[in-house]
PDB file of N, CA and C in Angstrom:
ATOM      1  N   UNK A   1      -3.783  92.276  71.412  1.00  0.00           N
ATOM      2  CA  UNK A   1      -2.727  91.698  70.611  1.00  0.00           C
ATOM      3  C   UNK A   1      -1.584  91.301  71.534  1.00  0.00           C
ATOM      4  N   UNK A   2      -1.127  90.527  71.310  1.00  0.00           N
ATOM      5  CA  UNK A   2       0.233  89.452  72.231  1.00  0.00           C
ATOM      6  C   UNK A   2       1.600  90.738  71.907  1.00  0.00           C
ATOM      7  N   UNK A   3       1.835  91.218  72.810  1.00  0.00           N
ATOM      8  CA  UNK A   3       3.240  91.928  72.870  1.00  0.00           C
ATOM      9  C   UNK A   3       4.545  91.118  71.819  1.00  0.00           C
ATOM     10  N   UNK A   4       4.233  89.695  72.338  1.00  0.00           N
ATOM     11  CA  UNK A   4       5.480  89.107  72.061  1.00  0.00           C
ATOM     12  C   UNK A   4       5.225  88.262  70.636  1.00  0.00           C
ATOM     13  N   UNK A   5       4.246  89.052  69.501  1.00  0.00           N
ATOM     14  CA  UNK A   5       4.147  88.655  68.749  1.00  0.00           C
ATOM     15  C   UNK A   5       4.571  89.167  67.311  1.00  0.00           C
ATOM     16  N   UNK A   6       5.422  88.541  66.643  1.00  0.00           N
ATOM     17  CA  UNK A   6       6.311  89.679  65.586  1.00  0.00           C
ATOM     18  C   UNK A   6       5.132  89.321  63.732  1.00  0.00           C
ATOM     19  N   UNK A   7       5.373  90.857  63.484  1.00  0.00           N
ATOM     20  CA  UNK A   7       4.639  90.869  62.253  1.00  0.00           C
ATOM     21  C   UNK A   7       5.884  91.371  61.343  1.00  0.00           C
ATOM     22  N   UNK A   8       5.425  89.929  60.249  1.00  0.00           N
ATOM     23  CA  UNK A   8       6.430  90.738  59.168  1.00  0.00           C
ATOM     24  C   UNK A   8       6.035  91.373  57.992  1.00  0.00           C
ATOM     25  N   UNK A   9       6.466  92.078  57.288  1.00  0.00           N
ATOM     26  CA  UNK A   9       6.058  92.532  56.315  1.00  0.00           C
ATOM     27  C   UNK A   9       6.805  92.345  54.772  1.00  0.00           C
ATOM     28  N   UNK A  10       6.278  92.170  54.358  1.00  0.00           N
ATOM     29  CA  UNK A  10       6.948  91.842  52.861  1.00  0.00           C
ATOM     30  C   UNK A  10       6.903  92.791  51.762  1.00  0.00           C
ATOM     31  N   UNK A  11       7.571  93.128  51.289  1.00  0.00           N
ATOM     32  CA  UNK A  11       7.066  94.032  50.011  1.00  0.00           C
ATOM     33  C   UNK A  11       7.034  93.186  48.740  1.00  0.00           C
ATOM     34  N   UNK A  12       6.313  93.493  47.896  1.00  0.00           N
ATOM     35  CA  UNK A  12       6.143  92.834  46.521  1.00  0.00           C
ATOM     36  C   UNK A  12       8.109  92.559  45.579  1.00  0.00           C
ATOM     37  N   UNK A  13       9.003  93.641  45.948  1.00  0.00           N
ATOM     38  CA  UNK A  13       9.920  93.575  45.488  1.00  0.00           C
ATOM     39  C   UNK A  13      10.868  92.638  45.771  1.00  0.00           C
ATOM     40  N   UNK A  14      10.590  92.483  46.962  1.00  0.00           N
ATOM     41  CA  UNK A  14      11.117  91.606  47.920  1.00  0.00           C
ATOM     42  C   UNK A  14      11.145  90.119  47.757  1.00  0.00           C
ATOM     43  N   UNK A  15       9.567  89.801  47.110  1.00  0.00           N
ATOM     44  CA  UNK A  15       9.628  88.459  47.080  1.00  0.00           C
ATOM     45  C   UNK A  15       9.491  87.692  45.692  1.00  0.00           C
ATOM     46  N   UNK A  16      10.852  86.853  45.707  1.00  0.00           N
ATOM     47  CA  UNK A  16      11.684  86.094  44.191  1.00  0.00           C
ATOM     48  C   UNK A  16      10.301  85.337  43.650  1.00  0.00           C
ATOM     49  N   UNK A  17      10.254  85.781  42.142  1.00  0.00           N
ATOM     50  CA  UNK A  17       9.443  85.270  41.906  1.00  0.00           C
ATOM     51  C   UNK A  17      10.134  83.813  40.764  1.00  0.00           C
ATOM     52  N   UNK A  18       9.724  82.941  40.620  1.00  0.00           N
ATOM     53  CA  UNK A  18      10.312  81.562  40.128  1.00  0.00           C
ATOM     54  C   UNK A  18       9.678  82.086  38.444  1.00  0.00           C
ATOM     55  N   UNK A  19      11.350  80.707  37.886  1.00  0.00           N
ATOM     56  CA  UNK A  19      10.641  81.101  36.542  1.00  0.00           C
ATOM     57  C   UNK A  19      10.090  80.231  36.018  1.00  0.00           C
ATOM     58  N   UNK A  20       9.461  80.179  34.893  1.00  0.00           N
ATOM     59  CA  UNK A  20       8.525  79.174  34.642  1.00  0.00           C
ATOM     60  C   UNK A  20       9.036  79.104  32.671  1.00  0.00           C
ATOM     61  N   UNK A  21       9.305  77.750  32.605  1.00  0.00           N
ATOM     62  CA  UNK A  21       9.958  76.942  31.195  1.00  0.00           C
ATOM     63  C   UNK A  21       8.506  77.047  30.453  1.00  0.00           C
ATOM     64  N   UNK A  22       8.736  76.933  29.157  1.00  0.00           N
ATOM     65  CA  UNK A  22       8.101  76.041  28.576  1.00  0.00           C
ATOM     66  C   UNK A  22       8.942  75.331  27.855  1.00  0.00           C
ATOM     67  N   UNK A  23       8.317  73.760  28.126  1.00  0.00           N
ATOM     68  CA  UNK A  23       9.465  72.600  27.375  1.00  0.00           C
ATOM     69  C   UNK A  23       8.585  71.716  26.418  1.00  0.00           C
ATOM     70  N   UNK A  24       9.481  71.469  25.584  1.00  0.00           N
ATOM     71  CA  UNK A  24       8.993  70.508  24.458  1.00  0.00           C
ATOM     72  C   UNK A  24       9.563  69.244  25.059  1.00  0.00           C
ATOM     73  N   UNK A  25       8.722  68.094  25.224  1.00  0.00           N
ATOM     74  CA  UNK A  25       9.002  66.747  25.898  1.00  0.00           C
ATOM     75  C   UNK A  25       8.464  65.788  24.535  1.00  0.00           C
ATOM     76  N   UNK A  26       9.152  64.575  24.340  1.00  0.00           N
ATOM     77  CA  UNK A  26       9.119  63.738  23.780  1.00  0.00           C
ATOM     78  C   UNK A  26       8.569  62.611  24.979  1.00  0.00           C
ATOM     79  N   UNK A  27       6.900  61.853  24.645  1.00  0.00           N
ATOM     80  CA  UNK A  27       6.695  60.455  25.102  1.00  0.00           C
ATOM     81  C   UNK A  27       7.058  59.521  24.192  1.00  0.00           C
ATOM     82  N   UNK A  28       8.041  58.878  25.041  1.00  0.00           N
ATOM     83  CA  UNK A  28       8.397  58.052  24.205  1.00  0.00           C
ATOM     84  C   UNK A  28       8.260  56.525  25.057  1.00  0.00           C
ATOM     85  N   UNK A  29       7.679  56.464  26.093  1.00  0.00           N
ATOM     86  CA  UNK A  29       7.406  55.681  26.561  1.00  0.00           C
ATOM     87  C   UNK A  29       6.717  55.796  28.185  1.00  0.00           C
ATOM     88  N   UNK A  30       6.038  54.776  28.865  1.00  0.00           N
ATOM     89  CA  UNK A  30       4.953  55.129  29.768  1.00  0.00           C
ATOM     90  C   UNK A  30       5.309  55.205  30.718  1.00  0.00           C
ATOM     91  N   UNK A  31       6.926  55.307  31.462  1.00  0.00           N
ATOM     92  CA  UNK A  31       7.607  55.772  32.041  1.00  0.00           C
ATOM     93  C   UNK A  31       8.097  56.991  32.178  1.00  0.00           C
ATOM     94  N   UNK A  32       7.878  58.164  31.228  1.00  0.00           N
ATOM     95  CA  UNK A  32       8.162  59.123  30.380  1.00  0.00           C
ATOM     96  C   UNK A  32       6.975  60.447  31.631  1.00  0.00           C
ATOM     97  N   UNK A  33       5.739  59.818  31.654  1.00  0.00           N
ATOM     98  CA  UNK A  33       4.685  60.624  32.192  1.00  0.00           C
ATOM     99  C   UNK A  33       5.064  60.624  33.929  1.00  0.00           C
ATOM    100  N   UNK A  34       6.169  60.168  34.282  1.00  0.00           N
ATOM    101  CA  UNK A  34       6.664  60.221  35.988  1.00  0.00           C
ATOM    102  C   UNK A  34       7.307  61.508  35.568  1.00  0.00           C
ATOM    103  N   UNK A  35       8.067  61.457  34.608  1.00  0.00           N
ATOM    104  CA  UNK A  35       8.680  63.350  34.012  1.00  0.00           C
ATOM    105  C   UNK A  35       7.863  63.972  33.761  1.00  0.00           C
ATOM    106  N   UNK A  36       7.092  63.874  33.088  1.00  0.00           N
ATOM    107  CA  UNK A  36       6.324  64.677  32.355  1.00  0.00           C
ATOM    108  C   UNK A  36       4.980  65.501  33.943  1.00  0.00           C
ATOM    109  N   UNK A  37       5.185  64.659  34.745  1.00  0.00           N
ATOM    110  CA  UNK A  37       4.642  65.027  36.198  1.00  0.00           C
ATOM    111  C   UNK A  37       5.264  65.826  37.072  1.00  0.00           C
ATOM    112  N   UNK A  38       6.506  65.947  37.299  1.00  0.00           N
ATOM    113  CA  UNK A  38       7.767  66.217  37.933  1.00  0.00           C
ATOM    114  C   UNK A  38       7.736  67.668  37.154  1.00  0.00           C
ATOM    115  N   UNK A  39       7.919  67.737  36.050  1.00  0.00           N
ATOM    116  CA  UNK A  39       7.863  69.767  35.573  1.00  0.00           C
ATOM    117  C   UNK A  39       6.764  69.710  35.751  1.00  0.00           C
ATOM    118  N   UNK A  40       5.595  69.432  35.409  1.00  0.00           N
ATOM    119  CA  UNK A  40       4.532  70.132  36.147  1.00  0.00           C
ATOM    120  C   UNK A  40       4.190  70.508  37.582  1.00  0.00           C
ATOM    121  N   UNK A  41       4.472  69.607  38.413  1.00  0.00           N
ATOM    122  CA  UNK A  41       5.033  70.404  39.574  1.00  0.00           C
ATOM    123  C   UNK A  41       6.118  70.871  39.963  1.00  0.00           C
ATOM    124  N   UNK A  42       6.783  71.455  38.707  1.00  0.00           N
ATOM    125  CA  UNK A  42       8.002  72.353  39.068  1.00  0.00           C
ATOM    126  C   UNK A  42       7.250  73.855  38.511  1.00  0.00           C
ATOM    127  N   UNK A  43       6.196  73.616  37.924  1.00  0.00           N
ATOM    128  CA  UNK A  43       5.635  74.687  37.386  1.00  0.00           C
ATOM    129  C   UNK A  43       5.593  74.993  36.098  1.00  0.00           C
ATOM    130  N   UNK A  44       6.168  74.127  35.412  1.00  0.00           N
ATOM    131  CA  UNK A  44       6.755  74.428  33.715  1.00  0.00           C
ATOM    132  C   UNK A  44       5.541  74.286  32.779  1.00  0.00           C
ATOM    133  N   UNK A  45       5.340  74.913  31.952  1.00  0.00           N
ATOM    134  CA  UNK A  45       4.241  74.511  30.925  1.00  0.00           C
ATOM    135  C   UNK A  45       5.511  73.362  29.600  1.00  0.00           C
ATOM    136  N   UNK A  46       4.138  72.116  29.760  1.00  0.00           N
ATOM    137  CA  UNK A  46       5.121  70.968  28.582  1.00  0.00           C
ATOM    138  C   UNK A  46       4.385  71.246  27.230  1.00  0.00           C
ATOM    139  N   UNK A  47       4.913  71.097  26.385  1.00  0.00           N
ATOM    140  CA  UNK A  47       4.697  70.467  24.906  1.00  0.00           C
ATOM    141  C   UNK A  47       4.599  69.287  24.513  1.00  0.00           C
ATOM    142  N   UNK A  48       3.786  67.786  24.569  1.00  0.00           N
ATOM    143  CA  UNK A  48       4.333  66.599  24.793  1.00  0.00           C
ATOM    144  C   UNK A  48       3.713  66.246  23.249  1.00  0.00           C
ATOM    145  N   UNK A  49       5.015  65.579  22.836  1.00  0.00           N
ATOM    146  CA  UNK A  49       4.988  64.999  21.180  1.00  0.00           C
ATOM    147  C   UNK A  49       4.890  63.623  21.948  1.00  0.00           C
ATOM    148  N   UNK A  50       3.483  63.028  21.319  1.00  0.00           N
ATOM    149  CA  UNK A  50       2.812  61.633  22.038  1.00  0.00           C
ATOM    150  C   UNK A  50       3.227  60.945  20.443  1.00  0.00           C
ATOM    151  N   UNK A  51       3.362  61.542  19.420  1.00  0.00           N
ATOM    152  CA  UNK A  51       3.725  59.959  18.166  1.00  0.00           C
ATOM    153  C   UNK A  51       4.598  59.083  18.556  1.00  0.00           C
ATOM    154  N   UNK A  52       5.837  59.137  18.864  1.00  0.00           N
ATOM    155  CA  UNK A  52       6.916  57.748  19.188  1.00  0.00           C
ATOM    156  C   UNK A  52       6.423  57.009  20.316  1.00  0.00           C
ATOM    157  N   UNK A  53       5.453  57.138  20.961  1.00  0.00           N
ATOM    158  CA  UNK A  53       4.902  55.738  22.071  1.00  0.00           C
ATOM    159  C   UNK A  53       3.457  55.894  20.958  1.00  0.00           C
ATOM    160  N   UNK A  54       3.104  56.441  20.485  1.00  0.00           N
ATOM    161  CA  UNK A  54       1.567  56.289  19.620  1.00  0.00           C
ATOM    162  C   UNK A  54       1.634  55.139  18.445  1.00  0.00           C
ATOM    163  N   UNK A  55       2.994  55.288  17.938  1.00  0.00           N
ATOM    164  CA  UNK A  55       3.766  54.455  16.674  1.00  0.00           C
ATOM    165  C   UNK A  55       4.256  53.136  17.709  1.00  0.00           C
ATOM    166  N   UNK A  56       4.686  53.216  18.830  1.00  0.00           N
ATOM    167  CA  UNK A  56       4.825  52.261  19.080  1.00  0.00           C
ATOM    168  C   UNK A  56       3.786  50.643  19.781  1.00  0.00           C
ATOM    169  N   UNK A  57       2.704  51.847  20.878  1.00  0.00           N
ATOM    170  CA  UNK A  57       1.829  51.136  21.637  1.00  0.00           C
ATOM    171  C   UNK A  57       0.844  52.213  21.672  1.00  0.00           C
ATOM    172  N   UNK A  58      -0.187  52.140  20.968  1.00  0.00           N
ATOM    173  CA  UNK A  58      -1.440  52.681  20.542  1.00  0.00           C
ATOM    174  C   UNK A  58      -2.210  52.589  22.644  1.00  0.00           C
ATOM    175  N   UNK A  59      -2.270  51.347  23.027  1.00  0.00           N
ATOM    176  CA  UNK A  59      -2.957  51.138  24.339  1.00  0.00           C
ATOM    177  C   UNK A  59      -2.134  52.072  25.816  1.00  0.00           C
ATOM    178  N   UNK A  60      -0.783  51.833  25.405  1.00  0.00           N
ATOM    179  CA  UNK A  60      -0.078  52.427  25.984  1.00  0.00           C
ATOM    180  C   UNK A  60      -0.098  54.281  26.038  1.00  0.00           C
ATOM    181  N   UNK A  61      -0.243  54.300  25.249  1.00  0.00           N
ATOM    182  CA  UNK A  61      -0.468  55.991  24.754  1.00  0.00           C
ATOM    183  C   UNK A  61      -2.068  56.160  25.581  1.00  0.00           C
ATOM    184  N   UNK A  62      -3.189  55.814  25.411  1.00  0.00           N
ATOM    185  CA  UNK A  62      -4.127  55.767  26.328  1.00  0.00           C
ATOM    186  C   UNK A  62      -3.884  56.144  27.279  1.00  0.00           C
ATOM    187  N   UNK A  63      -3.183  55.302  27.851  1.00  0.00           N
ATOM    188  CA  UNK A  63      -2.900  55.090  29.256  1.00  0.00           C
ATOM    189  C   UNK A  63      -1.923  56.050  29.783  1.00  0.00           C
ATOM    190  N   UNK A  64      -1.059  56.813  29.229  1.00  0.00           N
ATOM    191  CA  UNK A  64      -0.338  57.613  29.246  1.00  0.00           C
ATOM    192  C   UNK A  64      -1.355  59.056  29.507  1.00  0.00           C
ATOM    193  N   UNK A  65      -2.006  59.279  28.826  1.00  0.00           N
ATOM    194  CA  UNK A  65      -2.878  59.949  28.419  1.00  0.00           C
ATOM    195  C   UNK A  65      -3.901  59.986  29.487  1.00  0.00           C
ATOM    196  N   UNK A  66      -4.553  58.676  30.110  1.00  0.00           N
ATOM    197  CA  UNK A  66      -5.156  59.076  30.903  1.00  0.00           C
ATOM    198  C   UNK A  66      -4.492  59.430  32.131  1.00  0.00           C
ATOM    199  N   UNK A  67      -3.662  59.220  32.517  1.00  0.00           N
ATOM    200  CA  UNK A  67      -2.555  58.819  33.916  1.00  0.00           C
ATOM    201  C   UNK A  67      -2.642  60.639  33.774  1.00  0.00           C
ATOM    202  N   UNK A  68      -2.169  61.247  32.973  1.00  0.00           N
ATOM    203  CA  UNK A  68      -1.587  62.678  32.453  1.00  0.00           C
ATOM    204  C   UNK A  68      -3.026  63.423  32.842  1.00  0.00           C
ATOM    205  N   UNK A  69      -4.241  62.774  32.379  1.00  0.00           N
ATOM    206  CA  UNK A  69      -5.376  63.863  32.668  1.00  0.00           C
ATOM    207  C   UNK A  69      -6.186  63.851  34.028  1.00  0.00           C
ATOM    208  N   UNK A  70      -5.564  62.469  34.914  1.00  0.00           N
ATOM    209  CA  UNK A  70      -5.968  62.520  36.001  1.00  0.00           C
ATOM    210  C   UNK A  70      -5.008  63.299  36.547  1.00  0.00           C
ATOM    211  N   UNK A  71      -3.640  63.176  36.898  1.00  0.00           N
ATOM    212  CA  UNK A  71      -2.481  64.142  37.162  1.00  0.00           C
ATOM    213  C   UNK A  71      -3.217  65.660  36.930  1.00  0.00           C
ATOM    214  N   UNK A  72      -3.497  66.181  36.097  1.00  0.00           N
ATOM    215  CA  UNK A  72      -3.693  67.557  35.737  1.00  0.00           C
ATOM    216  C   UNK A  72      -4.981  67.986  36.575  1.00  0.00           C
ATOM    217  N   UNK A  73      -5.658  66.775  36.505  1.00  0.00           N
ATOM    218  CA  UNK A  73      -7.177  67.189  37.128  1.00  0.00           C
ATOM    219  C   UNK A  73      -7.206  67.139  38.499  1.00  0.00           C
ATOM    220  N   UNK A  74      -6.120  66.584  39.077  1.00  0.00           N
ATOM    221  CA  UNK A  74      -5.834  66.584  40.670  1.00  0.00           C
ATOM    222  C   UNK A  74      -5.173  67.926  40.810  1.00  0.00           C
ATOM    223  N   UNK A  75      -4.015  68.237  40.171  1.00  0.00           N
ATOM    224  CA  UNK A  75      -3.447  69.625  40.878  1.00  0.00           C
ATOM    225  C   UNK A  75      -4.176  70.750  40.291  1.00  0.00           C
ATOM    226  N   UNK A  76      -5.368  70.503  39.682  1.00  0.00           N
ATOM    227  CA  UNK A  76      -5.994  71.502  39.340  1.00  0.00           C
ATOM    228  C   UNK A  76      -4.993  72.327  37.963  1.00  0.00           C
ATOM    229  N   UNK A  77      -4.653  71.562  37.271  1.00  0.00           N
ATOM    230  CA  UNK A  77      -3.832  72.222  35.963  1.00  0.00           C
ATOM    231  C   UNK A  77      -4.798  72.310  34.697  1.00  0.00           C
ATOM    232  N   UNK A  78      -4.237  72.261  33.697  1.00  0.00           N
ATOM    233  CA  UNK A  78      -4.870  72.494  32.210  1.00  0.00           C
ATOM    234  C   UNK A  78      -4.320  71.482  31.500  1.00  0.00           C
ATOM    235  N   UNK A  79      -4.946  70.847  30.439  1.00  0.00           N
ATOM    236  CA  UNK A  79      -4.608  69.780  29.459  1.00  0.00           C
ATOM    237  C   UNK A  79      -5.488  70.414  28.143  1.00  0.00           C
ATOM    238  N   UNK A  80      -4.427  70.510  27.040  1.00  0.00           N
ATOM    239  CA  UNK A  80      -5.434  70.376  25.964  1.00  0.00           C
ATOM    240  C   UNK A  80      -4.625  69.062  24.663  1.00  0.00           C
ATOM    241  N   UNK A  81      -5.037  69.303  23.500  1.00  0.00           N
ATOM    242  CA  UNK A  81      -4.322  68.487  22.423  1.00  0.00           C
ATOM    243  C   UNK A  81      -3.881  70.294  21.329  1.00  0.00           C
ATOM    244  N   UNK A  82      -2.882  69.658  20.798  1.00  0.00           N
ATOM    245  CA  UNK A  82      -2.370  70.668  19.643  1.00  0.00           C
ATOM    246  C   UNK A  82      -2.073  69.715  18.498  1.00  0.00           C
ATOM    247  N   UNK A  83      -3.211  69.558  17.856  1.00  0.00           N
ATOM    248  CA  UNK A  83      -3.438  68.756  16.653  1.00  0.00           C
ATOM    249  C   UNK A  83      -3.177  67.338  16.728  1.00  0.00           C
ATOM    250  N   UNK A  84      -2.442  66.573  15.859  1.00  0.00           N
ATOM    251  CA  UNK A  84      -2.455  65.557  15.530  1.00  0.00           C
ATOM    252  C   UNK A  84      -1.674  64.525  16.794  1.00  0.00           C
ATOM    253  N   UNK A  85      -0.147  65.155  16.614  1.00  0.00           N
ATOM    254  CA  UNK A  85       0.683  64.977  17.697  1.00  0.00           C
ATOM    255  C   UNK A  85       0.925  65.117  18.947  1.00  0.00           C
ATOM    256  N   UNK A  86       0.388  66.594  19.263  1.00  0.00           N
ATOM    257  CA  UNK A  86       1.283  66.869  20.337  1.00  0.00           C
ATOM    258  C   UNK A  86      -0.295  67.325  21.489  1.00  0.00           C
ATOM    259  N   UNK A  87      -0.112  67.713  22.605  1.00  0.00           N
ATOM    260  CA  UNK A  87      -0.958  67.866  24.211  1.00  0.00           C
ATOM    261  C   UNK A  87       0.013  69.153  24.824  1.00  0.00           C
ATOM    262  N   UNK A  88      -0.553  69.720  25.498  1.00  0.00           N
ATOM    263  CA  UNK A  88       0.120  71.134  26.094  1.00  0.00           C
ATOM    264  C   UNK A  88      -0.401  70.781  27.244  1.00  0.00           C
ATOM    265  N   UNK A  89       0.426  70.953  28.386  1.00  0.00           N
ATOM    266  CA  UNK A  89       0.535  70.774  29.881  1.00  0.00           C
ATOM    267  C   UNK A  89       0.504  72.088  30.485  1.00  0.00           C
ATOM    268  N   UNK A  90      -0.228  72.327  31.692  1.00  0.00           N
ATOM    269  CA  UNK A  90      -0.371  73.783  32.055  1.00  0.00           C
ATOM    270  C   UNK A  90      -0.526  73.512  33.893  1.00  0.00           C
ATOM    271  N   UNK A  91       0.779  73.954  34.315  1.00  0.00           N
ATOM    272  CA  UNK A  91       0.457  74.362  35.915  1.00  0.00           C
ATOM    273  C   UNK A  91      -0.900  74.446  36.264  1.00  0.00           C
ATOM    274  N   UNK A  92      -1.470  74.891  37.552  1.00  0.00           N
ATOM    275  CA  UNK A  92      -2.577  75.396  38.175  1.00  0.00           C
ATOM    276  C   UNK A  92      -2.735  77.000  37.902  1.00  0.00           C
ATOM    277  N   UNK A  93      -1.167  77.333  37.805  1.00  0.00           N
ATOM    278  CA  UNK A  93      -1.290  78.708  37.519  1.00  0.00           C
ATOM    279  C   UNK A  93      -1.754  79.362  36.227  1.00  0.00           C
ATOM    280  N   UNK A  94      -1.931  78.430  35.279  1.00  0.00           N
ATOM    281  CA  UNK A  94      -1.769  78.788  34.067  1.00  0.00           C
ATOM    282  C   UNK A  94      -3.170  77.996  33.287  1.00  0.00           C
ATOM    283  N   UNK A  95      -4.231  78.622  32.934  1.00  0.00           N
ATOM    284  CA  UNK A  95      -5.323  78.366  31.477  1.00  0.00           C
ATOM    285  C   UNK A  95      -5.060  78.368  30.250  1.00  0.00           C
ATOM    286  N   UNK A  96      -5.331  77.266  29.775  1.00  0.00           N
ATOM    287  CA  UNK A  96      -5.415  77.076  28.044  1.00  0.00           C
ATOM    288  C   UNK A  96      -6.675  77.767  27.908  1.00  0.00           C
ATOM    289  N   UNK A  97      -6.344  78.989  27.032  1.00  0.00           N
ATOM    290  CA  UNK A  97      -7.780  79.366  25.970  1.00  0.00           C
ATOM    291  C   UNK A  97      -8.345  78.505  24.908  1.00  0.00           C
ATOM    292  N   UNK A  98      -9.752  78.413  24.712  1.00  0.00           N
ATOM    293  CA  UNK A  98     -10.371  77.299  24.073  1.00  0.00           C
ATOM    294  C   UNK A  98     -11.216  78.288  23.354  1.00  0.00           C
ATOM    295  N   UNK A  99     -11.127  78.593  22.043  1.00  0.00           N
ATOM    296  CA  UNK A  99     -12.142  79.201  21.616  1.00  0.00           C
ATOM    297  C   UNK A  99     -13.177  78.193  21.140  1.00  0.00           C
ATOM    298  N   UNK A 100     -14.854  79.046  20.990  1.00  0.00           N
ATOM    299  CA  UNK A 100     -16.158  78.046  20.735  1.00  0.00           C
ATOM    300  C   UNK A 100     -15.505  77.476  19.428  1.00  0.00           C
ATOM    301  N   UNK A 101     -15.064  77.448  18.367  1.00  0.00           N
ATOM    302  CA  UNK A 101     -14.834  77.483  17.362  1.00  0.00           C
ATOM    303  C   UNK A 101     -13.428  75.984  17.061  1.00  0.00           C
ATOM    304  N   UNK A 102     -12.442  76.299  18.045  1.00  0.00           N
ATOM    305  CA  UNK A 102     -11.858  75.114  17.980  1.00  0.00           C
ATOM    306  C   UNK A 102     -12.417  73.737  18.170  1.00  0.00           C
ATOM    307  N   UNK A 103     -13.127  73.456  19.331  1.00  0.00           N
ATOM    308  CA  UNK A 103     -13.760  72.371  19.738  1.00  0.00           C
ATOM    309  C   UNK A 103     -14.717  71.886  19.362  1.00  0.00           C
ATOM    310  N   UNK A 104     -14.825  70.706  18.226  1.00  0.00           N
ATOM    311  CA  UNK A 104     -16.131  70.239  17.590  1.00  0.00           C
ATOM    312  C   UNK A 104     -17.050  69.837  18.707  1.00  0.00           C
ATOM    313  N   UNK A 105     -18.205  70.011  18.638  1.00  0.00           N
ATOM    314  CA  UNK A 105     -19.140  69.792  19.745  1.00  0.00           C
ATOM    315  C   UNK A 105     -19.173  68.270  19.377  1.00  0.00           C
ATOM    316  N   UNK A 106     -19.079  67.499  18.368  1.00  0.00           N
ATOM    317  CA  UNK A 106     -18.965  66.489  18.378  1.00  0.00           C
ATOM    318  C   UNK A 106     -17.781  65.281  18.945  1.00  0.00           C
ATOM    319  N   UNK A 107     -16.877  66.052  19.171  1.00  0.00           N
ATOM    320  CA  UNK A 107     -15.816  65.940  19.228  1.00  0.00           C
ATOM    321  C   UNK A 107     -15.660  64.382  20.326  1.00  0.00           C
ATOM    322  N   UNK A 108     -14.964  63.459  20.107  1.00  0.00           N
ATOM    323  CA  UNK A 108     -14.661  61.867  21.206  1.00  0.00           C
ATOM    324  C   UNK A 108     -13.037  61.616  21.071  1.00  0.00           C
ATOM    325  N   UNK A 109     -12.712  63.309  21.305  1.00  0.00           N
ATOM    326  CA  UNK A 109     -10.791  62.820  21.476  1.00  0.00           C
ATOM    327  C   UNK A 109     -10.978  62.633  22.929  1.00  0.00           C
ATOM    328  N   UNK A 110      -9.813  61.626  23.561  1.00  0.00           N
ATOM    329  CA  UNK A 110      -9.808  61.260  24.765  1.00  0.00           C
ATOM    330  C   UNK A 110      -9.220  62.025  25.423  1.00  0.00           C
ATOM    331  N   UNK A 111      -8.701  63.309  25.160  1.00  0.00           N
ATOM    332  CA  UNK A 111      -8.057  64.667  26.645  1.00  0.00           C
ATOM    333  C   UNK A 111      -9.426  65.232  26.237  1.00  0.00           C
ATOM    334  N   UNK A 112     -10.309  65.216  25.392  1.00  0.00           N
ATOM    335  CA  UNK A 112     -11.539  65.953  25.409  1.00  0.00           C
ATOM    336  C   UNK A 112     -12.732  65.539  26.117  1.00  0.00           C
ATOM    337  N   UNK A 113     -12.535  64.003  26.145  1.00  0.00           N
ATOM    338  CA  UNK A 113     -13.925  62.999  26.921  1.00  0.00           C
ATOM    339  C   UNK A 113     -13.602  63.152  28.378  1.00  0.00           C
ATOM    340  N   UNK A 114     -12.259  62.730  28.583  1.00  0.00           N
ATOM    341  CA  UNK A 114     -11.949  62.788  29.733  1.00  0.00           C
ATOM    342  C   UNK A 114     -12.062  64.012  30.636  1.00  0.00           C
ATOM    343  N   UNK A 115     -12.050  65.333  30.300  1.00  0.00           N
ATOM    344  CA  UNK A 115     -11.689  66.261  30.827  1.00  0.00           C
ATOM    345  C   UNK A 115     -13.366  66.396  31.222  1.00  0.00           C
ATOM    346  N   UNK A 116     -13.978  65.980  30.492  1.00  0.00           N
ATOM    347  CA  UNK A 116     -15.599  66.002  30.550  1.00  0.00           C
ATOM    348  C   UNK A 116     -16.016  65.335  31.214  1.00  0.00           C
ATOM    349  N   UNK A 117     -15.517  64.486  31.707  1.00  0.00           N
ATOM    350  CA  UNK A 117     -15.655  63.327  32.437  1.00  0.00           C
ATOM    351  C   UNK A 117     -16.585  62.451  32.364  1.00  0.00           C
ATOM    352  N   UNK A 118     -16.587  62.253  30.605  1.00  0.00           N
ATOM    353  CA  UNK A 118     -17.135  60.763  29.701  1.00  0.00           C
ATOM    354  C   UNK A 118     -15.688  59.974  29.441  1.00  0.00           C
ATOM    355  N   UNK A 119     -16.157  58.590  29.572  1.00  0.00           N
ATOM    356  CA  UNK A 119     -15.175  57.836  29.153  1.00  0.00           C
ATOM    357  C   UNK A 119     -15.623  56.972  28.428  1.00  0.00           C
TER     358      UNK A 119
END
């Protein structure tokens, strides 16, 4: 071992642990998902209410949508849908539970095809 080599040691108490939000985000447009990227790599779990760009641009929301599930699928995060409206955003650190029971095996929602990687 190198004399002139320093070991440090850390204790668990020692080291700050960050806090982590959960935020309710409004898309309200396809500019919206550069934020909606930005807390996820701040670590935050989102809530994203997709109706006001859904009511506005049906294609746009897609696209929002997919931009969001490639994003998630690169940093290794979680995407699901919470009913009608809204998608839940999840760090790397963090799993959405999926019970057998929620997910119609039939199912062709697009955070569901995609994540499957049918398009």
């Amino acid at each position: 071992m190198d004399p002139n080599r320093k070991v440090v040691v850390l204790e668990a108490s020692s080291i700050q642990q960050q806090t982590v939000y959960v935020k309710a985000v409004t898309l309200r447009e396809l500019a919206d998902v550069d934020k909606i990227r930005s807390e996820v790599k701040l670590g935050n779990i989102l809530i994203v209410r997709i109706t006001p760009l859904a009511k506005k641009n049906v294609e746009d929301t897609k696209k929002a949508i997919n931009q969001l599930c490639d994003y998630v699928k690169d940093v290794k995060g979680d995407i699901a849908r919470l009913g009608e409206e809204r998608i839940v955003i999840t760090p790397s650190t963090v799993r959405i539970w999926r019970s057998e029971r929620s997910i119609p095996k039939d199912s062709t929602s697009s955070v569901q095809k995609h994540r499957s990687g049918r398009n």
